[in-house]
PDB file of N, CA and C in Angstrom:
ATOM      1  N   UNK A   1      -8.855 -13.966 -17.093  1.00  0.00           N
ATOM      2  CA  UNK A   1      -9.840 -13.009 -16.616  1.00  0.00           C
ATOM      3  C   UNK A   1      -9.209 -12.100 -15.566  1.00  0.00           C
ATOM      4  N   UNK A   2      -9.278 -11.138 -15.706  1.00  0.00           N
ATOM      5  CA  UNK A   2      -8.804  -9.971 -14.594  1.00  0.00           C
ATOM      6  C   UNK A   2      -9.966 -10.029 -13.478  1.00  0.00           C
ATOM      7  N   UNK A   3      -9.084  -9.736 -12.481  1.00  0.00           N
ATOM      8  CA  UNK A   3     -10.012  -9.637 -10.704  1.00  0.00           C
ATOM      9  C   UNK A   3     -11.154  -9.142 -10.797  1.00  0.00           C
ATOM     10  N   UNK A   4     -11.064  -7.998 -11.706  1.00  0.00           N
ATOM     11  CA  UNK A   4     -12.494  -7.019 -11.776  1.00  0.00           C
ATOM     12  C   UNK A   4     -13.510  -7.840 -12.372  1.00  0.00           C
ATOM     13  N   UNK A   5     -13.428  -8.859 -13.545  1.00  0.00           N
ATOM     14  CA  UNK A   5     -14.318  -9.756 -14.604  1.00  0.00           C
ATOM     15  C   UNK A   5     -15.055 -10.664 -13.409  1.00  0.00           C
ATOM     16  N   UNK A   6     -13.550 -11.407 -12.741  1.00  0.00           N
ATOM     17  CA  UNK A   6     -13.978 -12.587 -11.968  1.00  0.00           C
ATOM     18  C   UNK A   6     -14.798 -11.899 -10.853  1.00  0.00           C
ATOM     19  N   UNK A   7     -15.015 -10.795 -10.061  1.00  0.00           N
ATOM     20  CA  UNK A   7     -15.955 -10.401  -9.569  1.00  0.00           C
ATOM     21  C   UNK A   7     -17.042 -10.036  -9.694  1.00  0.00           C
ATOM     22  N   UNK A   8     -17.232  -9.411 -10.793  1.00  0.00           N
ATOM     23  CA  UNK A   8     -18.689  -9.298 -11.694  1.00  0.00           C
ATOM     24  C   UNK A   8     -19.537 -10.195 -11.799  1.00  0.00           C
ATOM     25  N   UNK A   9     -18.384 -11.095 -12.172  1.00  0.00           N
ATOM     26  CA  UNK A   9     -19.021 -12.995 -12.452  1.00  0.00           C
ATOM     27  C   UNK A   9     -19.101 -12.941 -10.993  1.00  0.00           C
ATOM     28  N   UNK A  10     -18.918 -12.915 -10.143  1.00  0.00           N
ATOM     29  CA  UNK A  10     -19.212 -13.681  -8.533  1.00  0.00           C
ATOM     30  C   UNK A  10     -20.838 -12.912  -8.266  1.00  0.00           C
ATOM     31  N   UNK A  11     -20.302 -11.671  -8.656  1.00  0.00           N
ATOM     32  CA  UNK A  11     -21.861 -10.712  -8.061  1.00  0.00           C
ATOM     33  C   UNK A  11     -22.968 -11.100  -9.286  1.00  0.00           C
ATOM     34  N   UNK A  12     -22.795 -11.334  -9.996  1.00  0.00           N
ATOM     35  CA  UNK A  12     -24.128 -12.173 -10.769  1.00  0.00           C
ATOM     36  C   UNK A  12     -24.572 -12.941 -10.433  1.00  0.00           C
ATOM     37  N   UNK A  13     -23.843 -14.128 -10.070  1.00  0.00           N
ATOM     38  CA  UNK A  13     -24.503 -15.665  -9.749  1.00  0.00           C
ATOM     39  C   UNK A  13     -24.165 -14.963  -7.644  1.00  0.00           C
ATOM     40  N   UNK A  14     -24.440 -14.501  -7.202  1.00  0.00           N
ATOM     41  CA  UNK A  14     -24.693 -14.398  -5.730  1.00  0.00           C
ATOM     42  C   UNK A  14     -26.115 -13.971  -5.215  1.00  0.00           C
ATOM     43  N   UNK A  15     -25.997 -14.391  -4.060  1.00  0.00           N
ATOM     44  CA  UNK A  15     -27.524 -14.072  -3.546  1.00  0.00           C
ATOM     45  C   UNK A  15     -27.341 -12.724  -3.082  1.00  0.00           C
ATOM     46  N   UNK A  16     -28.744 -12.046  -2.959  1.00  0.00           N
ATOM     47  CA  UNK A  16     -28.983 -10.560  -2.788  1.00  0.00           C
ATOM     48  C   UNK A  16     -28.103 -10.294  -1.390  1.00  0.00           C
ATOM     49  N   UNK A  17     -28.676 -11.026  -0.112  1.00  0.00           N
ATOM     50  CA  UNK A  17     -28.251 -11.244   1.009  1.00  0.00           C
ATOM     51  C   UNK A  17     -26.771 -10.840   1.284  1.00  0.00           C
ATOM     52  N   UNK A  18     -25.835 -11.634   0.583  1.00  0.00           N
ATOM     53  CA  UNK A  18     -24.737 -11.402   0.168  1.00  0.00           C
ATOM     54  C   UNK A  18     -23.728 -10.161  -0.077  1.00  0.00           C
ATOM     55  N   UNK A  19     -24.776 -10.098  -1.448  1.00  0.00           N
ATOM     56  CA  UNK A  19     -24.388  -8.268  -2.326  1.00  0.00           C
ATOM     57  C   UNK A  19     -24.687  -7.466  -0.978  1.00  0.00           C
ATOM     58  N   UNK A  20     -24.998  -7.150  -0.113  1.00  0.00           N
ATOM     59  CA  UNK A  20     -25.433  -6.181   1.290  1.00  0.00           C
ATOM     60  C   UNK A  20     -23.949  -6.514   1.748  1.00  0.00           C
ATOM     61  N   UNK A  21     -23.994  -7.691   2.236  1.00  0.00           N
ATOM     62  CA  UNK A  21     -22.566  -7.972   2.588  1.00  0.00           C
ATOM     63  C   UNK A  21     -21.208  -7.478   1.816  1.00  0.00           C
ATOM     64  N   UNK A  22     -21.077  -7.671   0.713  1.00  0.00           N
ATOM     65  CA  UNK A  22     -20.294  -7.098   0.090  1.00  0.00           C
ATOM     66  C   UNK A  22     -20.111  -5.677  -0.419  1.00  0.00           C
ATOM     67  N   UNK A  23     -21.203  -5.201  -0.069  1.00  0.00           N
ATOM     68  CA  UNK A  23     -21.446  -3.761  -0.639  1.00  0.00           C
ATOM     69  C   UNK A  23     -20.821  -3.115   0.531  1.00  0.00           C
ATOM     70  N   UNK A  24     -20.876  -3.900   1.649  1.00  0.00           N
ATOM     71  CA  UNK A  24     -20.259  -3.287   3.907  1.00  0.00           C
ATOM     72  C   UNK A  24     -18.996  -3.411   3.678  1.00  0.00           C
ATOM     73  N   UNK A  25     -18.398  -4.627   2.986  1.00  0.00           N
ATOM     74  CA  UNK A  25     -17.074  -4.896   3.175  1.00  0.00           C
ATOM     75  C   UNK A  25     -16.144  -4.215   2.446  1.00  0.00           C
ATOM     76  N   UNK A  26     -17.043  -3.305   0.944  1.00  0.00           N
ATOM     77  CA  UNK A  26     -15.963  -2.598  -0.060  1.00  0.00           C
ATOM     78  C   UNK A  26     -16.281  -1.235   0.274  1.00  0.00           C
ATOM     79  N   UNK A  27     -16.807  -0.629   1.425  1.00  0.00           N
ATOM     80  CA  UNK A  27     -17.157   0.461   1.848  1.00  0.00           C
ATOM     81  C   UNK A  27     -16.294   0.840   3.022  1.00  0.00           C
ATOM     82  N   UNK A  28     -16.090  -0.814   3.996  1.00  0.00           N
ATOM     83  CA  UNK A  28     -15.245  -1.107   4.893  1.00  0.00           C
ATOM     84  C   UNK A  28     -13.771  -0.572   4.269  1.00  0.00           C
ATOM     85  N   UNK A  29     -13.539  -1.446   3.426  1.00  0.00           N
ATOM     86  CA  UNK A  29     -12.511  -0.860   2.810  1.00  0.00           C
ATOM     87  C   UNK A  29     -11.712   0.439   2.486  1.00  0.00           C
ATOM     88  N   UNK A  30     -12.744   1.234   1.665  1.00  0.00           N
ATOM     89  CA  UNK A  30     -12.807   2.483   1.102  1.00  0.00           C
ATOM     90  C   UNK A  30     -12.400   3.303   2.231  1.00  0.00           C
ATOM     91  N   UNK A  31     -13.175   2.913   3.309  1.00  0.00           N
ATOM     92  CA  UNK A  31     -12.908   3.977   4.854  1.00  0.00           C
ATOM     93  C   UNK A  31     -11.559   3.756   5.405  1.00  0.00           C
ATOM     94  N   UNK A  32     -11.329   2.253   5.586  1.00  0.00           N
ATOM     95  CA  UNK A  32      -9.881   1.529   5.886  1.00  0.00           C
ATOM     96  C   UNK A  32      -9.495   2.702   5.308  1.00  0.00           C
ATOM     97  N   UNK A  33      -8.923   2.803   4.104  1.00  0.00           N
ATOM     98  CA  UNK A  33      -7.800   3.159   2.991  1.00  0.00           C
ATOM     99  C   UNK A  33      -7.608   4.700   3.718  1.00  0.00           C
ATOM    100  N   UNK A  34      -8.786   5.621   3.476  1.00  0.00           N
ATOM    101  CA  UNK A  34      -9.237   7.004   3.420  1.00  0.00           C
ATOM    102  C   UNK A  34      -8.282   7.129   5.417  1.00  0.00           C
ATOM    103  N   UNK A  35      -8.735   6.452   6.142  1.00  0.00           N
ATOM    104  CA  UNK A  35      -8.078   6.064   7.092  1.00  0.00           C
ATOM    105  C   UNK A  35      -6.801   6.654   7.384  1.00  0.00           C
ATOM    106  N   UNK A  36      -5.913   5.163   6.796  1.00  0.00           N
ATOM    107  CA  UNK A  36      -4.890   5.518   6.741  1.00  0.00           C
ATOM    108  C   UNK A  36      -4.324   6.061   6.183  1.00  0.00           C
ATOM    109  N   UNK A  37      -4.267   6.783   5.300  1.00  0.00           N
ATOM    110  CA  UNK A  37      -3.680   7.650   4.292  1.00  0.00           C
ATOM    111  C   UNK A  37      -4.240   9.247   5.681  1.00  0.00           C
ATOM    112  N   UNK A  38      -4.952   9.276   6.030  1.00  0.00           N
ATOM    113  CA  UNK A  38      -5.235  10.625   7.180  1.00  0.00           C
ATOM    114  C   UNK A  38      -3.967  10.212   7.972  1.00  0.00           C
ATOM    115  N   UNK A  39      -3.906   8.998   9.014  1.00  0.00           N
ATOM    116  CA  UNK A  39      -3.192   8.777  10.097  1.00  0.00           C
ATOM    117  C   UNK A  39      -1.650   8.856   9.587  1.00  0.00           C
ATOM    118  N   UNK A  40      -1.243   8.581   8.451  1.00  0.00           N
ATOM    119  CA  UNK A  40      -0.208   9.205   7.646  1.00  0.00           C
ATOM    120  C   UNK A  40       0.166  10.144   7.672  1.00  0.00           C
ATOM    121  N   UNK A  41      -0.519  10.992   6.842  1.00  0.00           N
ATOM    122  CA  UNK A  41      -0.904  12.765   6.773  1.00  0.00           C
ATOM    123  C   UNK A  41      -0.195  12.670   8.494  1.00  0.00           C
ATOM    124  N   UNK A  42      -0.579  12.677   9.591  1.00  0.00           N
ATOM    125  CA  UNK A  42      -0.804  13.410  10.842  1.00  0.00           C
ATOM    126  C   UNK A  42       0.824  12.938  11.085  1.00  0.00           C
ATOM    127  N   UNK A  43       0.713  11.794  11.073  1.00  0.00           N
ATOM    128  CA  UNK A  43       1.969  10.972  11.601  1.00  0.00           C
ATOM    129  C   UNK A  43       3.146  12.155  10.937  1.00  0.00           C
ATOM    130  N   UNK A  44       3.180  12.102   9.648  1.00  0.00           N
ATOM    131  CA  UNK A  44       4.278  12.793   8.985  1.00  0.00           C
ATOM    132  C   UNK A  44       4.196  14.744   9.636  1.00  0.00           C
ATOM    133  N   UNK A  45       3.472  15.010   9.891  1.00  0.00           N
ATOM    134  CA  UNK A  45       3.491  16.688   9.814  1.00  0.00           C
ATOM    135  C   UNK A  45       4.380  16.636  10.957  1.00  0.00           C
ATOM    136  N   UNK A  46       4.356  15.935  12.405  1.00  0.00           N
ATOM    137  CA  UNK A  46       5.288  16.537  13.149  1.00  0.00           C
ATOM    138  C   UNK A  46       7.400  16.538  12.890  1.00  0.00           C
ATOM    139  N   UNK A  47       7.465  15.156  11.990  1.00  0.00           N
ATOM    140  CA  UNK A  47       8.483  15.515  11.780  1.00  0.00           C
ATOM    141  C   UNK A  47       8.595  16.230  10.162  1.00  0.00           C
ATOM    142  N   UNK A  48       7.573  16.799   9.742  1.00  0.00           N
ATOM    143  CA  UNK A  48       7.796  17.518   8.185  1.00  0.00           C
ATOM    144  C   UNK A  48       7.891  19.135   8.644  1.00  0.00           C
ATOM    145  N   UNK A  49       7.115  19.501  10.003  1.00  0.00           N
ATOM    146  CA  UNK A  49       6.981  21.018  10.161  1.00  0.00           C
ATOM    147  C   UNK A  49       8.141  21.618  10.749  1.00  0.00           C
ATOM    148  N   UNK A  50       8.982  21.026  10.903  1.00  0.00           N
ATOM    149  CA  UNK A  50      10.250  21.419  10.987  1.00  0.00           C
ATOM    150  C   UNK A  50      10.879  21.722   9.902  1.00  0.00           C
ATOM    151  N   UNK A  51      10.898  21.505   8.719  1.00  0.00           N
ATOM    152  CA  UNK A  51      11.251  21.901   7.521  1.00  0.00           C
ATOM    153  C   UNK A  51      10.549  23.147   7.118  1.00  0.00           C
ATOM    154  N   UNK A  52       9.233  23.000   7.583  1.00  0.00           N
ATOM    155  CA  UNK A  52       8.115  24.117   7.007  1.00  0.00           C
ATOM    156  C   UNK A  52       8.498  25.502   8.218  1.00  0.00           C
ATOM    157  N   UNK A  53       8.282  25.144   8.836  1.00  0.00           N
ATOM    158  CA  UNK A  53       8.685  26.156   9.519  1.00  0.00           C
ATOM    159  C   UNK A  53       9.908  27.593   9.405  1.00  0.00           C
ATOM    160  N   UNK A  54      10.590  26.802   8.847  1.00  0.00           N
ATOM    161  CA  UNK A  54      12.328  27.505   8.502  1.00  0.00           C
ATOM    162  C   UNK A  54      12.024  28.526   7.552  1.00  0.00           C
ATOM    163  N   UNK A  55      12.700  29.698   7.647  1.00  0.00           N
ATOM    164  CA  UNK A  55      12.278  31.269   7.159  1.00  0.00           C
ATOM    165  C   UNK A  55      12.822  31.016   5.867  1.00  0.00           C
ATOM    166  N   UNK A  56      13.419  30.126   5.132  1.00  0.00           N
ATOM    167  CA  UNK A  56      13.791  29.606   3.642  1.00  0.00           C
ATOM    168  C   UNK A  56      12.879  29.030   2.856  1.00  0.00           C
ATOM    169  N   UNK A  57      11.919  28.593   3.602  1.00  0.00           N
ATOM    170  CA  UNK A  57      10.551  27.708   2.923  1.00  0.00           C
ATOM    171  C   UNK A  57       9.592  29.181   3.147  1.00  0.00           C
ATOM    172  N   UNK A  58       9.469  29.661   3.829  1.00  0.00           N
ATOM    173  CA  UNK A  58       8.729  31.239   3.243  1.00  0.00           C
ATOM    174  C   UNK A  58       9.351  31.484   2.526  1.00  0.00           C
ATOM    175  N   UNK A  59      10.557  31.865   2.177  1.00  0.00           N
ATOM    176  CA  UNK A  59      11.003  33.153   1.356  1.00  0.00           C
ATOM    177  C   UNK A  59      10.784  31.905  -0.045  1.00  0.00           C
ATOM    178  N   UNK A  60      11.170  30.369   0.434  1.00  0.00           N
ATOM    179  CA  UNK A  60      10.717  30.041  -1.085  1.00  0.00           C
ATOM    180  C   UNK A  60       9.407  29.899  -1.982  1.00  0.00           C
ATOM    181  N   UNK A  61       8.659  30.211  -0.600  1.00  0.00           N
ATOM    182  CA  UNK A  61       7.157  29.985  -1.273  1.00  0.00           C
ATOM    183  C   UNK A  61       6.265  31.422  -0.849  1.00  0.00           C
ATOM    184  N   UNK A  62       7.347  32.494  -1.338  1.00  0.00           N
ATOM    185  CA  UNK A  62       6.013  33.880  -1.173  1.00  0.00           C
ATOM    186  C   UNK A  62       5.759  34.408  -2.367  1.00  0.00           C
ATOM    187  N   UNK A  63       6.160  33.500  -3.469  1.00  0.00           N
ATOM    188  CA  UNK A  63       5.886  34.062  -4.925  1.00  0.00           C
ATOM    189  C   UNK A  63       4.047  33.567  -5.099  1.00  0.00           C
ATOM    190  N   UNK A  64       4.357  32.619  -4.461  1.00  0.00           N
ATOM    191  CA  UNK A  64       2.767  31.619  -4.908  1.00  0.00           C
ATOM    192  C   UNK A  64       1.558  32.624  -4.034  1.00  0.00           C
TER     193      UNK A  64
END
């Protein structure tokens, strides 16, 4: 059974109470992720805009 089956099966036989709980914790998640993938993004631009900056990355990108 794949993770996704065996969870289906968990959220069937669970109490409602629960599903609330689990519905916080895969939302928890979702935000986690969305998160870090931003604090990434930020982390990387100060040492990436040094590349961007350089009058070669205009002249390579003034066709677009």
């Amino acid at each position: 059974m794949s993770t996704k089956e065996l969870l289906l099966n968990e959220i069937e036989h669970c109490p409602e109470p629960f599903l609330n709980e689990v519905l916080d914790f895969m939302n928890f998640l979702k935000t986690k992720s969305i998160q870090e993938r931003l604090e990434t993004t930020v982390i990387s631009e100060s040492s990436l805009k040094k590349d961007w900056l350089k009058p070669e990355e205009d002249k390579a990108w003034q066709n677009l």
